[in-house]
C-alpha atoms as a PDB file:
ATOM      1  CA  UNK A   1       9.628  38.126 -34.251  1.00  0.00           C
ATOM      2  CA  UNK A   2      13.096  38.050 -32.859  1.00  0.00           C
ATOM      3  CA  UNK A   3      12.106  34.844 -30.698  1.00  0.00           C
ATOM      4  CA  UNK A   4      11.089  33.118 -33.910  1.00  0.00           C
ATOM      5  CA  UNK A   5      14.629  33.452 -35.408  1.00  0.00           C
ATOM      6  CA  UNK A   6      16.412  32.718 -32.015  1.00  0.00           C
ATOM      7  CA  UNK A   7      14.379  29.362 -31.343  1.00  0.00           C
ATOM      8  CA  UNK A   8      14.952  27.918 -34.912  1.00  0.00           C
ATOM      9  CA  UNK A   9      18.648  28.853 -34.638  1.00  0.00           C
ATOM     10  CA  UNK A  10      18.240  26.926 -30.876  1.00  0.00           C
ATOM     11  CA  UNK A  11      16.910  23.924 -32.774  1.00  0.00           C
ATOM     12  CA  UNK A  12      19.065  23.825 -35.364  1.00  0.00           C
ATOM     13  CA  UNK A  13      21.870  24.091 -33.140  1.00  0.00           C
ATOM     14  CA  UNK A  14      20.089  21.243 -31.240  1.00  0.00           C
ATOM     15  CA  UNK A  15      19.765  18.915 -34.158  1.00  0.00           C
ATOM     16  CA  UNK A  16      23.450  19.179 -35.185  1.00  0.00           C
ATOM     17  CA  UNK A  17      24.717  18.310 -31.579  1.00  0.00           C
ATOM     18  CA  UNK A  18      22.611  15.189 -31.317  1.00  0.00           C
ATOM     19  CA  UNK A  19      24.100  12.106 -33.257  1.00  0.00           C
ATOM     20  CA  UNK A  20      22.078  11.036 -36.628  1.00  0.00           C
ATOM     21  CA  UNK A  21      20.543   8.107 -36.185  1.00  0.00           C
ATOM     22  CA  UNK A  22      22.577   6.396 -38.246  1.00  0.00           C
ATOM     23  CA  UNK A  23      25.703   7.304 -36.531  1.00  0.00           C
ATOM     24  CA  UNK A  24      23.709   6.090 -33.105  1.00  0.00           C
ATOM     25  CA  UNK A  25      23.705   2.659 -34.991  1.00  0.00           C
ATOM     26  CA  UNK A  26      27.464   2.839 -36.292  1.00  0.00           C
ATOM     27  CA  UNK A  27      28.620   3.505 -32.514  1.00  0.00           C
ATOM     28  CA  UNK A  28      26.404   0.844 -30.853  1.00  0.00           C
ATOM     29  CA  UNK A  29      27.777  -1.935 -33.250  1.00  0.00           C
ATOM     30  CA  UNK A  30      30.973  -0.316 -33.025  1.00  0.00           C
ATOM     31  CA  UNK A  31      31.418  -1.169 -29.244  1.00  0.00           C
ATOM     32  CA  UNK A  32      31.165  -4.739 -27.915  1.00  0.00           C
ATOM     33  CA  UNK A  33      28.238  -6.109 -26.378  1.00  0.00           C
ATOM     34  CA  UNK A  34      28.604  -6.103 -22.528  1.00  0.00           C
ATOM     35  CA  UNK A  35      29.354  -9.054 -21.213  1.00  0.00           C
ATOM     36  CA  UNK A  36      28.000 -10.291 -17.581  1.00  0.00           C
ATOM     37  CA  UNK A  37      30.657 -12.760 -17.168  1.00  0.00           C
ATOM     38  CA  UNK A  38      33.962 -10.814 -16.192  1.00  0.00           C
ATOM     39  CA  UNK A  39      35.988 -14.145 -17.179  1.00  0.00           C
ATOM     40  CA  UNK A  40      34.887 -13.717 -20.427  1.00  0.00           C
ATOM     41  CA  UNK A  41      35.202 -10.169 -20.756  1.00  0.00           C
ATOM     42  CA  UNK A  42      39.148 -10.743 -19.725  1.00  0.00           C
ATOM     43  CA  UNK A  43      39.215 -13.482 -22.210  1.00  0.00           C
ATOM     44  CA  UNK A  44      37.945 -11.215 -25.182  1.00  0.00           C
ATOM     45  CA  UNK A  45      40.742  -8.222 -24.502  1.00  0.00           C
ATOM     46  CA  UNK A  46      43.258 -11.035 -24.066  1.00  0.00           C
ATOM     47  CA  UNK A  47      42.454 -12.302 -27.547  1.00  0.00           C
ATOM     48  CA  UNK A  48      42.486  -8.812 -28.908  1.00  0.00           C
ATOM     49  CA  UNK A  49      45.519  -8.094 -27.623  1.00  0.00           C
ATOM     50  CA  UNK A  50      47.281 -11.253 -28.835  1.00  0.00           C
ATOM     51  CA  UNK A  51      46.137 -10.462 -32.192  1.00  0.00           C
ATOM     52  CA  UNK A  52      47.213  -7.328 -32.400  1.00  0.00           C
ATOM     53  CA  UNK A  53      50.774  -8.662 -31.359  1.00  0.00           C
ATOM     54  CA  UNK A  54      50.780 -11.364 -34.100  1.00  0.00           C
ATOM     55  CA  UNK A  55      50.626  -8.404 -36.494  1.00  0.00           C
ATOM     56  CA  UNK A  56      53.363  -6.417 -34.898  1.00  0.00           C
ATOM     57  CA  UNK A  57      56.987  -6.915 -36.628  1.00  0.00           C
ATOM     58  CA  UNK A  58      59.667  -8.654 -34.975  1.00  0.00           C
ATOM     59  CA  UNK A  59      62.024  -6.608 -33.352  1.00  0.00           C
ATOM     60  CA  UNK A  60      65.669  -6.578 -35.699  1.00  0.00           C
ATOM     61  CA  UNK A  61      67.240  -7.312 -32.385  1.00  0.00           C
ATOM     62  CA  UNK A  62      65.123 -10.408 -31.743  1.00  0.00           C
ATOM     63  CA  UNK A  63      66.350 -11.497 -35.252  1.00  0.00           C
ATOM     64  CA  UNK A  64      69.512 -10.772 -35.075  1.00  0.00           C
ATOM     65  CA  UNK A  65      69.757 -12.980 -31.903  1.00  0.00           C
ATOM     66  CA  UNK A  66      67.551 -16.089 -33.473  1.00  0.00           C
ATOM     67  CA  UNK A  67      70.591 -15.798 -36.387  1.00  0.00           C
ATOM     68  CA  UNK A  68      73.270 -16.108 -33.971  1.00  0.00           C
ATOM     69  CA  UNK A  69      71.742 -18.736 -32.080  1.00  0.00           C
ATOM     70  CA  UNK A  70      71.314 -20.791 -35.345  1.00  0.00           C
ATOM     71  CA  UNK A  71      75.222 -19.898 -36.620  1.00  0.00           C
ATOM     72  CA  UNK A  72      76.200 -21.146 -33.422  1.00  0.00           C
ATOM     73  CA  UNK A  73      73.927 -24.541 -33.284  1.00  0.00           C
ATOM     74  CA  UNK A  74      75.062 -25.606 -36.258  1.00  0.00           C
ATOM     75  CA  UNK A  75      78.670 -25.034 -35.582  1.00  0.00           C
ATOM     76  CA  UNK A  76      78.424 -27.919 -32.619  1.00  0.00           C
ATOM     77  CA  UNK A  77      76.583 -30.034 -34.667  1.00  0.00           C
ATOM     78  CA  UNK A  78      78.823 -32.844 -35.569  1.00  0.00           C
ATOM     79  CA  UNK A  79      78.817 -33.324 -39.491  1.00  0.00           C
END
């Protein structure tokens, strides 16, 4: 009777180790679909990671300098 017990607990144990099915599907459409062409594969990270740059905040430095640049442009423009 002990065996019983031992392989439901096994199965059990089995069952919560394995991925539902619907968290198979949420992974596969999670991840890209392979691509054969490594051109395009390049192409797709480069896009995501220009995206993800666009979002980023410019740097206070970066402004800081564009200011400057502007104070000073306009102070040899002849009025």
């Amino acid at each position: 009777m002990a065996g019983t017990g031992d392989q439901a607990f096994g199965a059990r144990k089995r069952q919560m180790n394995e991925p539902s099915g619907r968290r198979k599907a949420q992974r596969a459409a999670a991840k890209p679909p392979l691509m054969a062409d490594p051109s395009a594969q390049i192409a797709s990270k480069l896009k995501a990671l220009y995206q993800a740059l666009e979002n980023e905040p410019i740097p206070r430095q970066f402004i800081e300098l564009l200011e400057r640049l502007d104070v000073a442009e306009s102070a040899r423009l002849p009025r």
